[in-house]
Protein backbone atom coordinates (compact mmCIF):
# COMPACT_ATOMS: atom_id res chain seq x y z
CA UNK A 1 164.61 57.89 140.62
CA UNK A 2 163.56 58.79 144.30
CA UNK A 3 162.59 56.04 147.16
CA UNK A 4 158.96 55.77 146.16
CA UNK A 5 159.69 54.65 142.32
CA UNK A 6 162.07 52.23 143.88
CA UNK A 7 159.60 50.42 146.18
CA UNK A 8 157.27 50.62 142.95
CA UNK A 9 159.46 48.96 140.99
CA UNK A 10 159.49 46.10 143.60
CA UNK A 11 156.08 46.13 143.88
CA UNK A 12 155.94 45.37 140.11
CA UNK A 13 158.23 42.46 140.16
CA UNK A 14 156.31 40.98 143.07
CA UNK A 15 153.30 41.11 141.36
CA UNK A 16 154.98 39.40 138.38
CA UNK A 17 156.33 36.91 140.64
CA UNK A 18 152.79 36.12 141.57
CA UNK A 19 151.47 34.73 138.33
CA UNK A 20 153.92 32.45 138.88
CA UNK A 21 151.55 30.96 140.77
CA UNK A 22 149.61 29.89 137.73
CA UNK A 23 151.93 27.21 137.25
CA UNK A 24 151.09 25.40 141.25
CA UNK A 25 147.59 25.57 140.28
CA UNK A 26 146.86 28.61 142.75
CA UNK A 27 144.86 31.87 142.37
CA UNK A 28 147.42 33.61 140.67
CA UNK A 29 144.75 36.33 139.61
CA UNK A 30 143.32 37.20 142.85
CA UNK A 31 146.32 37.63 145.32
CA UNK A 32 147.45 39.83 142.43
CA UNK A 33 143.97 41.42 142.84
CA UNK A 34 144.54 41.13 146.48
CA UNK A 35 148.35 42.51 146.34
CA UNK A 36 147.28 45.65 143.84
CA UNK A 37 144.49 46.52 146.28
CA UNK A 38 147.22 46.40 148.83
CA UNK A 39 149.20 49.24 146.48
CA UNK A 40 146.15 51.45 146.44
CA UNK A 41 145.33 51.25 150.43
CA UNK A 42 148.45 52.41 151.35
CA UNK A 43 148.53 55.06 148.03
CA UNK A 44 144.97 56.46 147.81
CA UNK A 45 146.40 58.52 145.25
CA UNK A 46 146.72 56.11 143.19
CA UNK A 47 145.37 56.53 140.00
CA UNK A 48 143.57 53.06 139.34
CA UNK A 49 140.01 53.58 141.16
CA UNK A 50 138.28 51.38 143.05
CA UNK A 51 135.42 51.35 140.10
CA UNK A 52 138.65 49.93 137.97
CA UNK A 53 138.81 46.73 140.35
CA UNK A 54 135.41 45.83 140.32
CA UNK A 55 135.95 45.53 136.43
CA UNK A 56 139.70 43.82 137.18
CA UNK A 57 137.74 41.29 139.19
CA UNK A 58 135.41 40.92 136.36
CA UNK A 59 138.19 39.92 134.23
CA UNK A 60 139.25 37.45 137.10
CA UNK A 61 135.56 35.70 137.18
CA UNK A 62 135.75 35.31 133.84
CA UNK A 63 139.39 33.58 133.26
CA UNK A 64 137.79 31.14 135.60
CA UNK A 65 134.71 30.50 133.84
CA UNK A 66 136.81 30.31 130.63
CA UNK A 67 139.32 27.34 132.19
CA UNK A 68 136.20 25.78 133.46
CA UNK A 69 134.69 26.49 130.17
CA UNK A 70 137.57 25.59 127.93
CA UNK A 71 138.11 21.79 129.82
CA UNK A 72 134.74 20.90 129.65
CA UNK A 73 134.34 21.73 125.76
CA UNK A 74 137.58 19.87 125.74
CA UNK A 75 136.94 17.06 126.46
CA UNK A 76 133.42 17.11 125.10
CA UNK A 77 135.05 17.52 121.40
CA UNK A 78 136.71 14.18 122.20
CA UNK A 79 133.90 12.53 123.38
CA UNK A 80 133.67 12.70 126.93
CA UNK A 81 130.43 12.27 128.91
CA UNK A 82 128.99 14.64 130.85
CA UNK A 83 129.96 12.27 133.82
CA UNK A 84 133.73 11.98 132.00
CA UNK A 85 133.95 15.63 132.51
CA UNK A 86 133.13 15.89 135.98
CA UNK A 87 135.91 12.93 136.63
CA UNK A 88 137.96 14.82 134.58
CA UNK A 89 137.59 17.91 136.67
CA UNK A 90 137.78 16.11 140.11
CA UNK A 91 140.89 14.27 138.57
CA UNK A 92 142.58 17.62 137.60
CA UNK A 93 141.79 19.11 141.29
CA UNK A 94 143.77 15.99 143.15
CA UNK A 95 146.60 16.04 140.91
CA UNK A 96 147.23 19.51 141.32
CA UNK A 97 146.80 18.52 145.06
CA UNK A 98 149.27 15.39 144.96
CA UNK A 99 151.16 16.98 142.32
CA UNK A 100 152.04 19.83 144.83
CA UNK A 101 154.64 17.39 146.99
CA UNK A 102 157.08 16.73 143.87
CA UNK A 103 159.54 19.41 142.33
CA UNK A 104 159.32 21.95 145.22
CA UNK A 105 155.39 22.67 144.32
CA UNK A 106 156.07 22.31 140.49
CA UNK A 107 154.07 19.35 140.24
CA UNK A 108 151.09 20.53 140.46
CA UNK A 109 150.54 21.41 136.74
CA UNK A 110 151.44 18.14 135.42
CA UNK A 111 149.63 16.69 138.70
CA UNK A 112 146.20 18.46 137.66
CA UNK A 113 147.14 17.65 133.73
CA UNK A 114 147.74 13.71 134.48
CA UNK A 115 144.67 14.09 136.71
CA UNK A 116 142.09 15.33 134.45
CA UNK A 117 143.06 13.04 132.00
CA UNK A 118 143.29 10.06 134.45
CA UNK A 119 139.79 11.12 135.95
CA UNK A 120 137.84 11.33 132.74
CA UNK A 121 139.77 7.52 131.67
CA UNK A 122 138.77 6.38 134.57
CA UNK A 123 134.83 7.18 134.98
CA UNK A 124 134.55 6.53 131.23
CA UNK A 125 135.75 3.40 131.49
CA UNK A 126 134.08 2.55 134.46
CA UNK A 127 130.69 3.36 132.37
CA UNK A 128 131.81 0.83 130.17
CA UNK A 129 133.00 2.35 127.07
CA UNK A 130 135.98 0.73 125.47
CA UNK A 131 139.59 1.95 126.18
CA UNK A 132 139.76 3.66 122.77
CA UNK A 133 136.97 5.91 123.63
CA UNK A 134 137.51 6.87 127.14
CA UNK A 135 141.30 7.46 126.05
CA UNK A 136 140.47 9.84 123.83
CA UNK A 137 138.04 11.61 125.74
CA UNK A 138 140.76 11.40 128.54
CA UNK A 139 142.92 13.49 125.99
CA UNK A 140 140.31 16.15 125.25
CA UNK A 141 140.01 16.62 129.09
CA UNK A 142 143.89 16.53 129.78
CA UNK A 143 144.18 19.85 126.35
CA UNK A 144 141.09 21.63 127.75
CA UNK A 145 142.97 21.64 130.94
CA UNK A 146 146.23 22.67 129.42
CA UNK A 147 144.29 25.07 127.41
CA UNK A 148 142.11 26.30 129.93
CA UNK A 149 145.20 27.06 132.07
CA UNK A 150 147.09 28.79 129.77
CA UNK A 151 143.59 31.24 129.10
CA UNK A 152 143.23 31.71 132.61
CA UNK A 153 147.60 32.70 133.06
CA UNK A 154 147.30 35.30 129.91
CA UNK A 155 144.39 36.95 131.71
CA UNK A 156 146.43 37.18 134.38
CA UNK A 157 149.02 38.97 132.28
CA UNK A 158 146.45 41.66 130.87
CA UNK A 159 145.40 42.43 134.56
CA UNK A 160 149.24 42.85 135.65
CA UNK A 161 149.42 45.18 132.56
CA UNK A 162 146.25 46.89 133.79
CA UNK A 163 147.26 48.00 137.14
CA UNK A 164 151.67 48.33 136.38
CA UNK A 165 151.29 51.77 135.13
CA UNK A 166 148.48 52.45 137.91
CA UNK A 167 151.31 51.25 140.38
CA UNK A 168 154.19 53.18 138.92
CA UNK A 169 152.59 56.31 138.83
């Protein structure tokens, strides 16, 4: 193994590291975008082209769609209103924000799970449906979340095992 495989190798486990950031709620997929891009600036021989991450950041656009996507039918299955959703949404966006302060950053995926589901409770309450219904449109936004999430981590995980051989070669 000479020096270049070895500051490969780190590469690699950075870029694993970085869909760690899934789990705060941050754009896990592009700073791994960003950090592979990185790789093949400083290594134009590297064998991923630049053709390659145009279709890598296709993949990126559409994990977001699909969380976006994936809450929304979510909570729709359960009910919600098209106003619930958006409530939901905004909910899901400042929990991950106040979720961010607890368990060194941790919080934020409970944060933005509690939030969706306490945003879509509380518009559809507030439109006057009964508790029962906005509850369990509340849960249908709080599983799309989850859901969405975990859709938008594994693409993550095919990109990573996109560009890992492209790095270690």
């Amino acid at each position: 193994m000479d020096f270049g495989q070895i500051w490969a190798g780190l590469y690699i486990i950075i870029c694993f590291g970085v869909l760690g950031l899934h789990i705060f709620s941050l754009p896990a997929n592009w700073v791994l975008l960003a950090l592979v891009a990185g790789w093949k600036a400083m290594h134009p021989e590297m064998p991923l082209t630049w053709m390659w991450f145009g279709g890598l950041a296709g993949l990126a656009v559409i994990a977001e769609v699909l969380e976006f996507v994936i809450q929304l039918k979510g909570s729709k299955k359960y009910g919600a209103s098209g106003k619930g959703n958006i409530g939901g949404i905004i909910g899901a966006i400042a929990g991950a924000i106040i979720g961010a302060g607890f368990l060194f950053g941790i919080g934020a995926l409970p944060g933005a799970l509690l939030g969706a589901y306490g945003g879509c409770l509380l518009v559809e309450t507030l439109m006057g449906r009964s508790f029962d219904e906005a509850r369990a449109a509340a849960w249908g936004a709080m599983w799309g979340k989850f859901f969405g999430l975990t859709v938008k981590a594994g693409m993550g995980g095919v990109i990573l095992s996109i560009c890992v051989p492209a790095i270690w070669s």
